[in-house]
Protein backbone atom coordinates (compact mmCIF):
# COMPACT_ATOMS: atom_id res chain seq x y z
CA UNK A 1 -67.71 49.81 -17.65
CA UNK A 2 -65.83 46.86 -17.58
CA UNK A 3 -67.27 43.01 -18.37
CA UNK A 4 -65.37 40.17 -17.31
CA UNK A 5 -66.23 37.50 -19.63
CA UNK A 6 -63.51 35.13 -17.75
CA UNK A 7 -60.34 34.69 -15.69
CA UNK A 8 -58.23 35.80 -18.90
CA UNK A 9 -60.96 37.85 -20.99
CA UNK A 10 -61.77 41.20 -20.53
CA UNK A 11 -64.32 43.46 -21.80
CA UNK A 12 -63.81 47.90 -21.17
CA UNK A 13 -65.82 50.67 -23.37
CA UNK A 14 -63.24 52.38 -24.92
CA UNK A 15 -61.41 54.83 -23.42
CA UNK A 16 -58.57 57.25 -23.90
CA UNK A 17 -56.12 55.26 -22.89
CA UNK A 18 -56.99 52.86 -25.46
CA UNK A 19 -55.73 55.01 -28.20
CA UNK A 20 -52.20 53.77 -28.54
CA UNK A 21 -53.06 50.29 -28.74
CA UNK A 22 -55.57 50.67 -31.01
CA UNK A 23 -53.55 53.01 -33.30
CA UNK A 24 -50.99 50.76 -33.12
CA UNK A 25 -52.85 47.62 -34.05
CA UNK A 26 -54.94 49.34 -37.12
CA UNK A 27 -51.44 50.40 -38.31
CA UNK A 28 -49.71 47.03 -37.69
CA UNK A 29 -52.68 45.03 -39.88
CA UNK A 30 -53.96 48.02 -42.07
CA UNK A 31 -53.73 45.70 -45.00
CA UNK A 32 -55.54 42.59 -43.22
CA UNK A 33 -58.20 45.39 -42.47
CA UNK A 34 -58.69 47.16 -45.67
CA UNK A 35 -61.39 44.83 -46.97
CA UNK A 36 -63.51 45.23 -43.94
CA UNK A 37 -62.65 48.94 -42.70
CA UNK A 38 -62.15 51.58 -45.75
CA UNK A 39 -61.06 54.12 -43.38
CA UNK A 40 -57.51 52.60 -42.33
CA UNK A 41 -56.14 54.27 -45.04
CA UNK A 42 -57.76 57.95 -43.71
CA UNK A 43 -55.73 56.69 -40.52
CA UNK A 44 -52.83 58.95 -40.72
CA UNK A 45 -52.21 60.08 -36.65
CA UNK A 46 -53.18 59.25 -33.63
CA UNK A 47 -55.26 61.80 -33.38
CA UNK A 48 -57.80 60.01 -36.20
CA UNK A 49 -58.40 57.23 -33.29
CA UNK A 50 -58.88 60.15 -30.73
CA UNK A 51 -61.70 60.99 -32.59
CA UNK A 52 -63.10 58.15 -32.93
CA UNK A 53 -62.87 57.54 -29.87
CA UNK A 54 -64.65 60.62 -28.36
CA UNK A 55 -67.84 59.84 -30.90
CA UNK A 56 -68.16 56.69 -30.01
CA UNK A 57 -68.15 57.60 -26.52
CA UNK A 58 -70.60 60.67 -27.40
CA UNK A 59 -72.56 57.02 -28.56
CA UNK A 60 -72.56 55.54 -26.30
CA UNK A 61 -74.08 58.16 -24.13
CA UNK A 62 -76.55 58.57 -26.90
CA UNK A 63 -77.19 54.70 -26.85
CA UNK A 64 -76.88 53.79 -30.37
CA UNK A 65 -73.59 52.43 -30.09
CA UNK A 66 -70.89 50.56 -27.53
CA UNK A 67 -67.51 50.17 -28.45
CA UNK A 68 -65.27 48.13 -26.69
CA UNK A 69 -61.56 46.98 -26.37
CA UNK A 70 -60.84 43.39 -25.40
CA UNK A 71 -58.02 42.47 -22.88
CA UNK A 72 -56.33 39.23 -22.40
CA UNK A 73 -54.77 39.21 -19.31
CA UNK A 74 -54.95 43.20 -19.24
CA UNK A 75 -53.13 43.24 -22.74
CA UNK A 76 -55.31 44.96 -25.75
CA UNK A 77 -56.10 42.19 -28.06
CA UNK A 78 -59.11 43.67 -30.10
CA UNK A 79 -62.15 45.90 -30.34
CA UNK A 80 -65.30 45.17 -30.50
CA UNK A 81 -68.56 47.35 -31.70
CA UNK A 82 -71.87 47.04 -31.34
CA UNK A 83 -74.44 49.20 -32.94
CA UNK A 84 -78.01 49.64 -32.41
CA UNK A 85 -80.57 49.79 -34.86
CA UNK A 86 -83.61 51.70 -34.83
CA UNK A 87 -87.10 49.41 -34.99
CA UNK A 88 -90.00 51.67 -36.00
């Protein structure tokens, strides 16, 4: 599923393909991150961000949860999660 939010902006549930850049954003700002994300230090391989990627697909599918990357001008810039909580 892609969004387009504008001309530049971009909006695609994560994918695959997104792996790389992710991996190689979380490992380019693991210290920014640390405050807000624990796990960048359980980040060791790309395989970590395979993984997440394939449960948050699984998810996705399950509707609880929608992860996606955010392009500017088809270049990774971010990612974006949104989770949904149970009402009862």
């Amino acid at each position: 599923m892609t969004i387009i939010i504008n001309e530049s902006i971009t909006l695609e549930l994560v994918d695959d393909q997104h792996a790389q850049p992710i991996f190689e954003l979380v490992v380019e700002n693991k210290d920014y991150l640390r405050p807000w994300l624990p796990w960048v230090d359980n980040m060791q391989s790309m395989v970590f961000i395979q993984n997440f990627i394939k449960g948050s697909q699984q998810r996705n599918k399950d509707g609880t949860e929608s992860a996606f990357v955010i392009l500017e001008h088809n270049k990774f810039i971010d990612l974006y999660l949104y989770s949904r909580l149970k009402h009862d």
